[in-house]
C-alpha atoms as a PDB file:
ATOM      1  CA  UNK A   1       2.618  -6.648   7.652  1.00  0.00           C
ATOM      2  CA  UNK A   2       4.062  -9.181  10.284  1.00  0.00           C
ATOM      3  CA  UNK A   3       6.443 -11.052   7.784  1.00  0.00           C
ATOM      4  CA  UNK A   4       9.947 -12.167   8.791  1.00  0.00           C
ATOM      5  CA  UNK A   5      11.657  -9.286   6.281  1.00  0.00           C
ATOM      6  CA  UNK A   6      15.592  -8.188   6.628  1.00  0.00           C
ATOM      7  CA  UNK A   7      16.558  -5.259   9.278  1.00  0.00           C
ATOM      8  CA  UNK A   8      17.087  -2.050   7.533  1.00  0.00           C
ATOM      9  CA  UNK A   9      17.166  -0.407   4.423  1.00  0.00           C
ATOM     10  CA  UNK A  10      16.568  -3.590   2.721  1.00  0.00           C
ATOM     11  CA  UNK A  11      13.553  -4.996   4.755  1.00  0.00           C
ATOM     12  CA  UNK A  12      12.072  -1.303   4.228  1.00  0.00           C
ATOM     13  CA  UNK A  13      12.352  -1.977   0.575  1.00  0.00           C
ATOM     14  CA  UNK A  14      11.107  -5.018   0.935  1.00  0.00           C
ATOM     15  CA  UNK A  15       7.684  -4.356   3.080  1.00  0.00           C
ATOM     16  CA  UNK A  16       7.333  -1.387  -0.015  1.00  0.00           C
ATOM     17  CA  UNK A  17       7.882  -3.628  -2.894  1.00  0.00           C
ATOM     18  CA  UNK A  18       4.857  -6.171  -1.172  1.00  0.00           C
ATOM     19  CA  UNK A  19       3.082  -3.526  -0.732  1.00  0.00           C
ATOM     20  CA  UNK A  20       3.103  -2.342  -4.050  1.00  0.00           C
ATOM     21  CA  UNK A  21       1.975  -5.407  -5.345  1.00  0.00           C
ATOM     22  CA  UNK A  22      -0.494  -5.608  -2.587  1.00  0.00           C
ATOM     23  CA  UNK A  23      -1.720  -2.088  -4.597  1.00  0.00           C
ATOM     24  CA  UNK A  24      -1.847  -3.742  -7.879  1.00  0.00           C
ATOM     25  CA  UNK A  25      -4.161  -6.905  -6.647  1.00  0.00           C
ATOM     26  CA  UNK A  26      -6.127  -4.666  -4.803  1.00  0.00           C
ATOM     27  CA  UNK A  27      -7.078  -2.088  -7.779  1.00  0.00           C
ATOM     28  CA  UNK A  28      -7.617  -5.478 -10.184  1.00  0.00           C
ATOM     29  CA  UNK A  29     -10.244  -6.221  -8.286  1.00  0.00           C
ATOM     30  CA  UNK A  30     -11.878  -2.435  -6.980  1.00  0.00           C
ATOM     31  CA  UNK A  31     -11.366  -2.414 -11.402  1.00  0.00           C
ATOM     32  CA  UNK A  32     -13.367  -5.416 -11.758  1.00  0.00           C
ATOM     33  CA  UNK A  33     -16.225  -4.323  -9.327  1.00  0.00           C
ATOM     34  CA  UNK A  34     -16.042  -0.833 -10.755  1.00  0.00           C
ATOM     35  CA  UNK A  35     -16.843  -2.235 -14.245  1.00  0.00           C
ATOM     36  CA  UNK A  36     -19.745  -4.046 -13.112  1.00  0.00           C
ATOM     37  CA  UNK A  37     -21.264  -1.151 -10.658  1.00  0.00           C
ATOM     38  CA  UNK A  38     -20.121   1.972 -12.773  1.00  0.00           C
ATOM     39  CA  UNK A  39     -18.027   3.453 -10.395  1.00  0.00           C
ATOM     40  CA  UNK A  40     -16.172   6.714 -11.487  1.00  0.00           C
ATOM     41  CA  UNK A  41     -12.708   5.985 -12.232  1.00  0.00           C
ATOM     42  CA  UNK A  42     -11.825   8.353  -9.718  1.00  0.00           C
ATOM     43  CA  UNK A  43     -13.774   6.793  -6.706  1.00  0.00           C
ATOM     44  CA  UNK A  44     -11.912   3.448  -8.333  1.00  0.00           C
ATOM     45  CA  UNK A  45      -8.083   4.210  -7.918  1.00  0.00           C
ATOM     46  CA  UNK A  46      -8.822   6.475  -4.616  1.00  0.00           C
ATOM     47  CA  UNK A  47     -10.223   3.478  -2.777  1.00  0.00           C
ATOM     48  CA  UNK A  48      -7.888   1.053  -4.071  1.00  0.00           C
ATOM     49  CA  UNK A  49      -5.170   2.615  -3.041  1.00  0.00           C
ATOM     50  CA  UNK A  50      -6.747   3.151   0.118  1.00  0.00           C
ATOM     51  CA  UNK A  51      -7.772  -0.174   0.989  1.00  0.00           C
ATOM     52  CA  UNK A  52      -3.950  -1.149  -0.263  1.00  0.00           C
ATOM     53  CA  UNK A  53      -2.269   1.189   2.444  1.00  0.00           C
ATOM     54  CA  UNK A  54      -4.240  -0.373   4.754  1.00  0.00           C
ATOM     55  CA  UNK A  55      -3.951  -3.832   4.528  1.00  0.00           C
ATOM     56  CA  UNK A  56      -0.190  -2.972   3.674  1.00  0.00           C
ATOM     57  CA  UNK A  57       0.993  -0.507   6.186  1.00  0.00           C
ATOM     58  CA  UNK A  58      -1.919  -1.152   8.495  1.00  0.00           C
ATOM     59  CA  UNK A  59       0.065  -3.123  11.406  1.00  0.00           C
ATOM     60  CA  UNK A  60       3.452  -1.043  11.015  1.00  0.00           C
ATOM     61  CA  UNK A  61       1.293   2.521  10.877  1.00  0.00           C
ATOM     62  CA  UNK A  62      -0.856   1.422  14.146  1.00  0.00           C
ATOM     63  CA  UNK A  63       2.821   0.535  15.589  1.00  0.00           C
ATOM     64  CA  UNK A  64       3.925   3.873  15.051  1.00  0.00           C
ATOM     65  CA  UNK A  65       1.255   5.521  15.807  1.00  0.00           C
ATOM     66  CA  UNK A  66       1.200   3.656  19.481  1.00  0.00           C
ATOM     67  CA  UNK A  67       5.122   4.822  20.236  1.00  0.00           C
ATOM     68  CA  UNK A  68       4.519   8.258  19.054  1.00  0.00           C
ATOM     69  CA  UNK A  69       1.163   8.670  21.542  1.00  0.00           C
ATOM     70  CA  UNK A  70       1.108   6.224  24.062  1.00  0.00           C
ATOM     71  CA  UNK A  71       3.205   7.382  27.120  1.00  0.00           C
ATOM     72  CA  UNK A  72       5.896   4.821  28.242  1.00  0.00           C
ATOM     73  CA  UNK A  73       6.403   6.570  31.729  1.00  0.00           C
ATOM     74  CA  UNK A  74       8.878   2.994  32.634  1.00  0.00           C
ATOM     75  CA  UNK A  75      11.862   1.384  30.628  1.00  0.00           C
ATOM     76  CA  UNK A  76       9.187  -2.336  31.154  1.00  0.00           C
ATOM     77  CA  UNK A  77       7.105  -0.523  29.478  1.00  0.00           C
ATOM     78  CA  UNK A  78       8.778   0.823  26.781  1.00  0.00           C
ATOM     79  CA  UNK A  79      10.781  -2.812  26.119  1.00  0.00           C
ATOM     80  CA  UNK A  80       7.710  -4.620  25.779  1.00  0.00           C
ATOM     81  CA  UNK A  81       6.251  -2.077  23.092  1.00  0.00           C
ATOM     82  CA  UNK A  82       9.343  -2.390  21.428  1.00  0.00           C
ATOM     83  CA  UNK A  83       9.523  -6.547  21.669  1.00  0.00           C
ATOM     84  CA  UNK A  84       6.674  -6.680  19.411  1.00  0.00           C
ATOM     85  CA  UNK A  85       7.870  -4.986  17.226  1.00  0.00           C
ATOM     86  CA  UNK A  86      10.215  -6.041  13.813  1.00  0.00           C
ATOM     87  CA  UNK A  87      13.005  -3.422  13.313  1.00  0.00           C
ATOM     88  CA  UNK A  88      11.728  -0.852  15.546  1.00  0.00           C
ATOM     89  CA  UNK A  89      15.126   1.480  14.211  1.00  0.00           C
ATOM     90  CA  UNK A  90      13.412   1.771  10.692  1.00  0.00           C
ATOM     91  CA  UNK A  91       9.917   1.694  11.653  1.00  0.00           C
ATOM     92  CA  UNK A  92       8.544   5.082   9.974  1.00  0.00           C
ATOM     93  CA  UNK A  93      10.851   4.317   7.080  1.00  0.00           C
ATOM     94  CA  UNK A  94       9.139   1.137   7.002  1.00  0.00           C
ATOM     95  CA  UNK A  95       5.705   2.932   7.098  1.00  0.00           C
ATOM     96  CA  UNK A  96       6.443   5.822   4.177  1.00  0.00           C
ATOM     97  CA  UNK A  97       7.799   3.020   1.449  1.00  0.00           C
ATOM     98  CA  UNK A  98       4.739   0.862   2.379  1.00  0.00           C
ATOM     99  CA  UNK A  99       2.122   4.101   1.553  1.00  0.00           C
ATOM    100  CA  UNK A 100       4.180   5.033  -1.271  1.00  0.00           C
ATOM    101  CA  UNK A 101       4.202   1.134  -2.922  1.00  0.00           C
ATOM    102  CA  UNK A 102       0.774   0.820  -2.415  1.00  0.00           C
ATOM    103  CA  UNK A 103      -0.476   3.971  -3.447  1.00  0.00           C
ATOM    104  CA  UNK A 104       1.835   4.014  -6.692  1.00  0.00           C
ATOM    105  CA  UNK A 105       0.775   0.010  -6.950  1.00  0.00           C
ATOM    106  CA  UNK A 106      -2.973   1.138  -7.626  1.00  0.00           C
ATOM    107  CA  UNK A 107      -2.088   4.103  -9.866  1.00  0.00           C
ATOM    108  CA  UNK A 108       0.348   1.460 -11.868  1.00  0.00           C
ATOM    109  CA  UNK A 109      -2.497  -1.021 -12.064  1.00  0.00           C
ATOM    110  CA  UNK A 110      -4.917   1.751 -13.172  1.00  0.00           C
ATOM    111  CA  UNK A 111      -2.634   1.933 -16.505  1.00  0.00           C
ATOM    112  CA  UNK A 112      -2.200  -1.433 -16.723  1.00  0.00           C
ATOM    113  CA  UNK A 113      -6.105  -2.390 -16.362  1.00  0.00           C
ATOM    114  CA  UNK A 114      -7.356   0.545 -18.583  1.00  0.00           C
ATOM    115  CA  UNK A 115      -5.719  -0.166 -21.385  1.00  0.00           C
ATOM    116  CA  UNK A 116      -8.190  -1.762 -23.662  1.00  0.00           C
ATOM    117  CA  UNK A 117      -8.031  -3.165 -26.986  1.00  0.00           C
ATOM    118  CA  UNK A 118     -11.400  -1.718 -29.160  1.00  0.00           C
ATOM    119  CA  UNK A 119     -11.962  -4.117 -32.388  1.00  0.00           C
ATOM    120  CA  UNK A 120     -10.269  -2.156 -35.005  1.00  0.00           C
ATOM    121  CA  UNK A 121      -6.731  -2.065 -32.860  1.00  0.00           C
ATOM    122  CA  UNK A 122      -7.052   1.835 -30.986  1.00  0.00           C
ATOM    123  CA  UNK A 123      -6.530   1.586 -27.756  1.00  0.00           C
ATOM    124  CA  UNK A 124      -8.934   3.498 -25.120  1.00  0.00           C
ATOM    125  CA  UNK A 125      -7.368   4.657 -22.211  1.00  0.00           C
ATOM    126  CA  UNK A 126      -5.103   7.228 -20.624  1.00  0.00           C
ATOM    127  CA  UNK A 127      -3.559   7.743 -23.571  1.00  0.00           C
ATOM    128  CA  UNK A 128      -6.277   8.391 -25.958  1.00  0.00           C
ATOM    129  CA  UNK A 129      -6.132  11.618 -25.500  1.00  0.00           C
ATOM    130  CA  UNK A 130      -2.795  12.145 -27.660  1.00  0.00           C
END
């Protein structure tokens, strides 16, 4: 994500909470272009909340992905990996919130954007099935 967040536990939940709004914006609109294609609601939430994690956690997960593979045979090496890098202590806590906000982001904005209000007041939705 790249944005000047707290060290920690707290810049972990914060990278997961922007991420889970990230999730939201990003199903609004794979909802609107669903609507007008006739996408399956299925293919709908899946790639929202794909496209979410990735523009989300896409920096932070390359980051760790690059320390876990790449061989840093030298400490220059390994310092200069590490420079570009914001918290590099919490990194893969960093990376799990930031899947998890914007994965539960689109499934949140799947109930708020299917919730639609027919003429006579029922709702059709998830829940019309109670």
């Amino acid at each position: 994500m790249n944005l000047p967040l707290h060290t920690g536990l707290l810049g972990c939940l914060e990278a997961g909470l922007i991420a889970f709004l990230v999730g939201v914006l990003v199903y609004a609109g794979w909802a609107w272009l669903g609507r007008r294609t006739g996408m399956q609601i299925g293919h709908v939430v899946g790639w929202g909340a794909v496209i979410a994690t990735a523009i989300a956690a896409g920096l932070d997960a390359w980051n760790l992905f690059y320390i876990g593979m790449v061989k840093l045979e030298s400490p220059l090496y390994a310092r200069l990996a590490l420079a570009g890098i914001h918290d590099a202590d919490n990194l893969g806590t960093r990376v799990l919130l930031e899947v998890i906000g914007a994965t539960s982001g689109s499934v949140l904005g799947w109930w708020l954007f299917s919730h639609r209000r027919a003429p006579g007041g029922n709702s059709t939705g998830p829940d019309e099935a109670r």
